[in-house]
C-alpha atoms as a PDB file:
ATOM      1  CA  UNK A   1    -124.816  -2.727 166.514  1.00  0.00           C
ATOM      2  CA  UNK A   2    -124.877  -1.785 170.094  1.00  0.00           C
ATOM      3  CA  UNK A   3    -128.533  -0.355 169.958  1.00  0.00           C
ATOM      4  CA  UNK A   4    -128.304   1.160 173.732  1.00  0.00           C
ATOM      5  CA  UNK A   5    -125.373   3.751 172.327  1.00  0.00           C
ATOM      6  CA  UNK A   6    -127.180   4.237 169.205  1.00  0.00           C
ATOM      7  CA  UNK A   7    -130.847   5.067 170.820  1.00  0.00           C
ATOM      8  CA  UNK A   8    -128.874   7.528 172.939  1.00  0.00           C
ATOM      9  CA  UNK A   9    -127.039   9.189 170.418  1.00  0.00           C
ATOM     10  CA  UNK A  10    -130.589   9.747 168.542  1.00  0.00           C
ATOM     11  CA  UNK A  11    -132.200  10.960 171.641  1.00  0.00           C
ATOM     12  CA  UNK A  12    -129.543  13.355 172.340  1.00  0.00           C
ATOM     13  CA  UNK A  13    -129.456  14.846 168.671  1.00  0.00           C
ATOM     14  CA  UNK A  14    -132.850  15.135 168.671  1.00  0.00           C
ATOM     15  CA  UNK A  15    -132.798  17.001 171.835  1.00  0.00           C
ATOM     16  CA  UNK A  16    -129.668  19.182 170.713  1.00  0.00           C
ATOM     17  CA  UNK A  17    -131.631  20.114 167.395  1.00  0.00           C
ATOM     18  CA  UNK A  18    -135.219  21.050 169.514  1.00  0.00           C
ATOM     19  CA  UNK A  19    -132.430  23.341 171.739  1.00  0.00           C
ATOM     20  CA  UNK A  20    -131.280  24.929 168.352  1.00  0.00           C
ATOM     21  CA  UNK A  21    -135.204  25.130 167.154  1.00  0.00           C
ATOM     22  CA  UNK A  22    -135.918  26.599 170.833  1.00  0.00           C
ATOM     23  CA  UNK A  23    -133.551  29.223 170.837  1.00  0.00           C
ATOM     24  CA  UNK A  24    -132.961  30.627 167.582  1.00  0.00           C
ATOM     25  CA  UNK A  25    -135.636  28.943 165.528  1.00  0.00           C
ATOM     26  CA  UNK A  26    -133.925  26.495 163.439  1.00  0.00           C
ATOM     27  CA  UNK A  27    -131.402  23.669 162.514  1.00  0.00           C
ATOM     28  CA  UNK A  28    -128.481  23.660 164.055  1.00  0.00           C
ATOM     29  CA  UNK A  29    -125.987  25.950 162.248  1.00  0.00           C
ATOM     30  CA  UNK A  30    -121.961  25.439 161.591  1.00  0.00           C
ATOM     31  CA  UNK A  31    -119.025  27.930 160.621  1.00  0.00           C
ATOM     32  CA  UNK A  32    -116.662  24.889 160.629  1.00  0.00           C
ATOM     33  CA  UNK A  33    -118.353  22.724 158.592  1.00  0.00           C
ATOM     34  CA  UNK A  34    -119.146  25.240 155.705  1.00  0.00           C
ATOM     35  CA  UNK A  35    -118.217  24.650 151.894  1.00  0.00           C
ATOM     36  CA  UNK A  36    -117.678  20.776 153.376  1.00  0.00           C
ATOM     37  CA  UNK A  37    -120.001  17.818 151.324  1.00  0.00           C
ATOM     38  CA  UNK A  38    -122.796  15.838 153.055  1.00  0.00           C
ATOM     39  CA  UNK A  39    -126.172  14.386 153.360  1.00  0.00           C
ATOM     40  CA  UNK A  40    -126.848  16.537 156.196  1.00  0.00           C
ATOM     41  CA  UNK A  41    -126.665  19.938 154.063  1.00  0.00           C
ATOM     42  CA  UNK A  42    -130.205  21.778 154.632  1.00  0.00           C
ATOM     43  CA  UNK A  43    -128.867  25.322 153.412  1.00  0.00           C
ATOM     44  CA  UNK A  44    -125.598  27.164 152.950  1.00  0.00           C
ATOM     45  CA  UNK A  45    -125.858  31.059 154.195  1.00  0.00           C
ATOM     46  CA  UNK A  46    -122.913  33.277 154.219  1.00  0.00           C
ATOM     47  CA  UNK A  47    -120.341  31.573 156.490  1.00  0.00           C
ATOM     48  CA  UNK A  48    -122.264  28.619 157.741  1.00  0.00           C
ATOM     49  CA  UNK A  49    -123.957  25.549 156.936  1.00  0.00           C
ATOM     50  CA  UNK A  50    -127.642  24.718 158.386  1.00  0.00           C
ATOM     51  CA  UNK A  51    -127.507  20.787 158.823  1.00  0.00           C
ATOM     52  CA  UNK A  52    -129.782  18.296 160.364  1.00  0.00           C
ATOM     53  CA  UNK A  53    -129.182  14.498 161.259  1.00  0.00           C
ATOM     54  CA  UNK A  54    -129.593  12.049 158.593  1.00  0.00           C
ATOM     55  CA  UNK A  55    -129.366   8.031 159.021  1.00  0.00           C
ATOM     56  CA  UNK A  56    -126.026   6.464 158.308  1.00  0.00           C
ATOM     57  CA  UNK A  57    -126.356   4.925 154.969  1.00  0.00           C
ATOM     58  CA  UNK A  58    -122.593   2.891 155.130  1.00  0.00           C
ATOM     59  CA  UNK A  59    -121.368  -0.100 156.433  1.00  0.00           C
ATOM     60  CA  UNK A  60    -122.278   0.229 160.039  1.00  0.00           C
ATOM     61  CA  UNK A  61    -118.743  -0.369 161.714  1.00  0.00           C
ATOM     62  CA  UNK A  62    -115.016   0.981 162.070  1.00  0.00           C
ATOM     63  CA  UNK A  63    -113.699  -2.440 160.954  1.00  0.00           C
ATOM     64  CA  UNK A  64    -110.871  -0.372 159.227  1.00  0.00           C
ATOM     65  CA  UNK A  65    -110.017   0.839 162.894  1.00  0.00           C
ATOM     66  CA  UNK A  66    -110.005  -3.346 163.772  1.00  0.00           C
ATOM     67  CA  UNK A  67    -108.131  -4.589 160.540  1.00  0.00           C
ATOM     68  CA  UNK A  68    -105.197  -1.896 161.152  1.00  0.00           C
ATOM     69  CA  UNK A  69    -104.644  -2.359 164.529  1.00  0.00           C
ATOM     70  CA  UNK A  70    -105.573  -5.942 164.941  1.00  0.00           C
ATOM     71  CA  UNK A  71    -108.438  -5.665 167.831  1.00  0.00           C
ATOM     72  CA  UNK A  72    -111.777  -5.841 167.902  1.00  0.00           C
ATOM     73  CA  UNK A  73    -113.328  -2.438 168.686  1.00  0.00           C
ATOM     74  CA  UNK A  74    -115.976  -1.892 171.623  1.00  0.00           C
ATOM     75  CA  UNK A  75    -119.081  -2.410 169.665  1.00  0.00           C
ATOM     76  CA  UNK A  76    -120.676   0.937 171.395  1.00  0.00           C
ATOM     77  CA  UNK A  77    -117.992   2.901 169.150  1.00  0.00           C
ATOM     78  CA  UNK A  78    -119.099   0.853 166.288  1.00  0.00           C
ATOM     79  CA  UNK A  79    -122.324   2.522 167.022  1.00  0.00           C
ATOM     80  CA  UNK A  80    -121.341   6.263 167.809  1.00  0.00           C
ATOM     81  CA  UNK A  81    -119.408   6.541 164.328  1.00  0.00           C
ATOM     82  CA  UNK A  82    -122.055   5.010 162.167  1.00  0.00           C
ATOM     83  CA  UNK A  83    -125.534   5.558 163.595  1.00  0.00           C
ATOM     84  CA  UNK A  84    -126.368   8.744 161.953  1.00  0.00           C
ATOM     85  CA  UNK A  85    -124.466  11.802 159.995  1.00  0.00           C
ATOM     86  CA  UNK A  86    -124.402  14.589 162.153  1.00  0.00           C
ATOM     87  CA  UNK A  87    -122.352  17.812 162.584  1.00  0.00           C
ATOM     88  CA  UNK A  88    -120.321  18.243 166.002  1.00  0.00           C
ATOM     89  CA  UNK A  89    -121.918  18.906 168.759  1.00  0.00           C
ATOM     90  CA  UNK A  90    -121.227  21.167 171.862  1.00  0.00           C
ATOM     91  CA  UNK A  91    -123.004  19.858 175.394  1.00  0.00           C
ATOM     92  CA  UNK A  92    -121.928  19.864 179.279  1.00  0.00           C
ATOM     93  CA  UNK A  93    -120.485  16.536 181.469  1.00  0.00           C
ATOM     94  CA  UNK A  94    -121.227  18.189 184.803  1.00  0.00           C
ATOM     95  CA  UNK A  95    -119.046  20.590 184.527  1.00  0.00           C
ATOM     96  CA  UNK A  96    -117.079  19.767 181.434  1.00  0.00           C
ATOM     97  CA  UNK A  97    -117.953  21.686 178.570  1.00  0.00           C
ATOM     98  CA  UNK A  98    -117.504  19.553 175.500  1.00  0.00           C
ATOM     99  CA  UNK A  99    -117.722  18.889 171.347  1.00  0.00           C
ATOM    100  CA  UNK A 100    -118.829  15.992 170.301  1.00  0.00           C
ATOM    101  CA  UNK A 101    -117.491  14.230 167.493  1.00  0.00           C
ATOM    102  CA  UNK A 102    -119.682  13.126 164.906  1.00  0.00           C
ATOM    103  CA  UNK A 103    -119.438  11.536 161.170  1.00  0.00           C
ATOM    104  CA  UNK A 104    -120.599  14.460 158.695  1.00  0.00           C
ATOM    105  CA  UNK A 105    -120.293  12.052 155.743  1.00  0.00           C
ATOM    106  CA  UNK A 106    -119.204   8.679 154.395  1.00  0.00           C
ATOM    107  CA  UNK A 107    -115.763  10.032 153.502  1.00  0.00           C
ATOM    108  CA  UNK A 108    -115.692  12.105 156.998  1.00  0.00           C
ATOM    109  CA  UNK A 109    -115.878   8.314 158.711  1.00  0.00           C
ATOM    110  CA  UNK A 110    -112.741   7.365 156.846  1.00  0.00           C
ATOM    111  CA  UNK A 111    -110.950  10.384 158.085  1.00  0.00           C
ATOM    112  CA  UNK A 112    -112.164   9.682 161.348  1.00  0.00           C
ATOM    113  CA  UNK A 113    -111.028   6.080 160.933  1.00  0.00           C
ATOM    114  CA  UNK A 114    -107.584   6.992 159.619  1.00  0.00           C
ATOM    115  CA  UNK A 115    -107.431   9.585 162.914  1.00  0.00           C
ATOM    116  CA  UNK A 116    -108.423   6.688 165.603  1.00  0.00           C
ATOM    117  CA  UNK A 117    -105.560   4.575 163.825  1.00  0.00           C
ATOM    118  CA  UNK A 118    -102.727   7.222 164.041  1.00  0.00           C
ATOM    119  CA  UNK A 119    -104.074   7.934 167.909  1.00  0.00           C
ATOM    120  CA  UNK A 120    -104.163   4.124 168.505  1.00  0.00           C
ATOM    121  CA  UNK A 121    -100.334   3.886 166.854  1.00  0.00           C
ATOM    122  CA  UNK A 122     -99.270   6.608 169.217  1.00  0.00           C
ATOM    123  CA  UNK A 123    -101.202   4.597 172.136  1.00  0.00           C
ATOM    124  CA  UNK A 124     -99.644   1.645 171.260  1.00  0.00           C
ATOM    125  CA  UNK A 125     -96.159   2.945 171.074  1.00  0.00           C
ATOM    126  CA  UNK A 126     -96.371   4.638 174.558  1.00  0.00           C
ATOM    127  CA  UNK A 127     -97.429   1.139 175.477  1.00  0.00           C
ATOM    128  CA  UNK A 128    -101.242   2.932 176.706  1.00  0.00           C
ATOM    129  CA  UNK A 129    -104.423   1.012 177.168  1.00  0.00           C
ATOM    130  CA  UNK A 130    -106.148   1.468 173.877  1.00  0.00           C
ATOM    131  CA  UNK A 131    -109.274   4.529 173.395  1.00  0.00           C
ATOM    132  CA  UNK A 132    -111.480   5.682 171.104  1.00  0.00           C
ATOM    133  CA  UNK A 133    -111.846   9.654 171.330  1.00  0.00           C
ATOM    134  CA  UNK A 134    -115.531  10.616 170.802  1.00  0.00           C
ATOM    135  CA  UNK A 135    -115.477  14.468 171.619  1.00  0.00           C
ATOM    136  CA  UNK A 136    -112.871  17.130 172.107  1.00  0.00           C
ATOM    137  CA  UNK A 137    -112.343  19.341 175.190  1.00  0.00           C
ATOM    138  CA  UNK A 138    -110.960  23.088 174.800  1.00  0.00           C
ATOM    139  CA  UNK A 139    -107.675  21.622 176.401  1.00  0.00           C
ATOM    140  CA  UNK A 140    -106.155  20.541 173.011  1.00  0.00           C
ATOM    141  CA  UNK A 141    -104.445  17.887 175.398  1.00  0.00           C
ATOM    142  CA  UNK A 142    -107.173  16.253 176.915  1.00  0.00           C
ATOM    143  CA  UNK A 143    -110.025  14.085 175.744  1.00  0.00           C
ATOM    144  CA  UNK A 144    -113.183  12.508 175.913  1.00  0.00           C
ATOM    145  CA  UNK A 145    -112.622   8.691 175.051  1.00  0.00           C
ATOM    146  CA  UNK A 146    -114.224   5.020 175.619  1.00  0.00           C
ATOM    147  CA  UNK A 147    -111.904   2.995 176.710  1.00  0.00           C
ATOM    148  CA  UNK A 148    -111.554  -0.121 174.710  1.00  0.00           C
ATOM    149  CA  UNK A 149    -111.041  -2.614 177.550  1.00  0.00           C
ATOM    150  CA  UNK A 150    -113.804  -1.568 180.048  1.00  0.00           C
ATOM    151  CA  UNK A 151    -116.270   0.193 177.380  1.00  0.00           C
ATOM    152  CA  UNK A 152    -116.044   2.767 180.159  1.00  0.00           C
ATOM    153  CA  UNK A 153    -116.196   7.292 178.971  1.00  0.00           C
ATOM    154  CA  UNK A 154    -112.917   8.733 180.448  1.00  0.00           C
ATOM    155  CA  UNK A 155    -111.456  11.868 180.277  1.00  0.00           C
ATOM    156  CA  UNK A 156    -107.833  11.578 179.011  1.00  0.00           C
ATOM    157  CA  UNK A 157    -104.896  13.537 179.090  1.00  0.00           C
ATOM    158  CA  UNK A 158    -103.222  12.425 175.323  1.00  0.00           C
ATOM    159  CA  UNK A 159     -99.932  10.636 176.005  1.00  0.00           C
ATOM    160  CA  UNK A 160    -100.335  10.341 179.291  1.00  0.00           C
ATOM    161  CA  UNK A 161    -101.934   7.682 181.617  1.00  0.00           C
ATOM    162  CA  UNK A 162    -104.093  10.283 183.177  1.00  0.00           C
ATOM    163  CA  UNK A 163    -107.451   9.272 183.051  1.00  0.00           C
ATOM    164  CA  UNK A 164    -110.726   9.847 184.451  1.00  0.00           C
ATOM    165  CA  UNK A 165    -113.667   7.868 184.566  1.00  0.00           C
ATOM    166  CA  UNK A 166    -116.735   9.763 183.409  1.00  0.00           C
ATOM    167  CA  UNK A 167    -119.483   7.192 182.890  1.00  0.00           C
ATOM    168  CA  UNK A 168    -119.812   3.477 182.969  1.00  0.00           C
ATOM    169  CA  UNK A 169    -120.816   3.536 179.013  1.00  0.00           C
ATOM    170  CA  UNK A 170    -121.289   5.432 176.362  1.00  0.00           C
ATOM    171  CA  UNK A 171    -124.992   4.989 176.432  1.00  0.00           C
ATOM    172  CA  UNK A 172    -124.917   6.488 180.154  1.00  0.00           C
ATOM    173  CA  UNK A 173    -122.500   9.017 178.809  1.00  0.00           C
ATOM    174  CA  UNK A 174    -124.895  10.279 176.389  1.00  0.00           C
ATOM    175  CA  UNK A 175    -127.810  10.403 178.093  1.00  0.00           C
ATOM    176  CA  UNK A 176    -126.379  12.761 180.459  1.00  0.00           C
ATOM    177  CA  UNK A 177    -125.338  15.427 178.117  1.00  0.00           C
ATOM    178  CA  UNK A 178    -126.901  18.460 178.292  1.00  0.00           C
ATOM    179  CA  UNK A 179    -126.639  20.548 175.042  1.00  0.00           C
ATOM    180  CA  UNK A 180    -124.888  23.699 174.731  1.00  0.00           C
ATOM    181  CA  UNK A 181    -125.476  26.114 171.749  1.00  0.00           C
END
């Protein structure tokens, strides 16, 4: 496991959660993720969960991703998918406001598995470089991605060869969030 990506990802939870603790004096809360199974479950109120981050328990990998497309993935994506269950998260790039994408459950990584192999088909079939999308942007046609080749964060327009770098790794990229609530 790429522990750079993963260290990040924990730091920048952890600092996402204090935010939430901060400003409205407790766990992070979610209308999307309500009625929805997982470990990360503190309480259910009316029309929200209240979650916080729990370790991965799995298979540590997207080998799924790997076996179905034959290629090997970038092992820092290994390490965003299946360092911890978390619920999405919202946070700033400069000036990009963002949701991060995060695994809410064991069966939430196969969907997301399933997801990166159906956006890796299309990829492939457009004859594209292949990415990994890791958060979602409120353009429904761009996103936030690691490229496979370089390991590098881009912003990506789907279907399209437009593409941005944002950070030299996903480690950098993440340490450079700032969280948004």
């Amino acid at each position: 496991m790429d522990i750079e990506t993963a260290n990040a990802l924990t730091t920048l939870t952890t600092r996402y959660c204090d935010a939430w603790q901060e400003a409205k004096g407790t766990w992070p809360q979610s209308a999307d993720l309500y009625g929805v199974p997982s470990p990360c479950v503190i309480s259910t109120l009316d029309d929200c969960v209240i979650w916080q981050p729990k370790p991965f328990s799995g298979e540590p990998n997207v080998n799924a991703v790997e076996r179905a497309m034959d290629l090997v993935v970038q092992p820092a994506a290994h390490a965003f998918y299946t360092t911890q269950f978390a619920g999405d998260m919202t946070a700033r790039f400069a000036d990009i406001s963002l949701t991060l994408l995060q695994t809410w459950s064991e069966d939430d990584l196969q969907r997301v598995q399933e997801n990166l192999i159906g956006h890796l088909v299309t990829q492939k079939r457009l004859k594209l470089s292949p990415t990994l999308f890791i958060a979602t942007l409120d353009s429904e046609l761009d996103v936030i991605s690691v490229c496979n080749l370089s390991g590098e964060v881009i912003k990506e327009t789907l279907g399209t060869r437009n593409r941005d770098v944002l950070a030299p790794s996903l480690a950098d990229f993440l340490t450079r969030l700032e969280p948004l609530l």
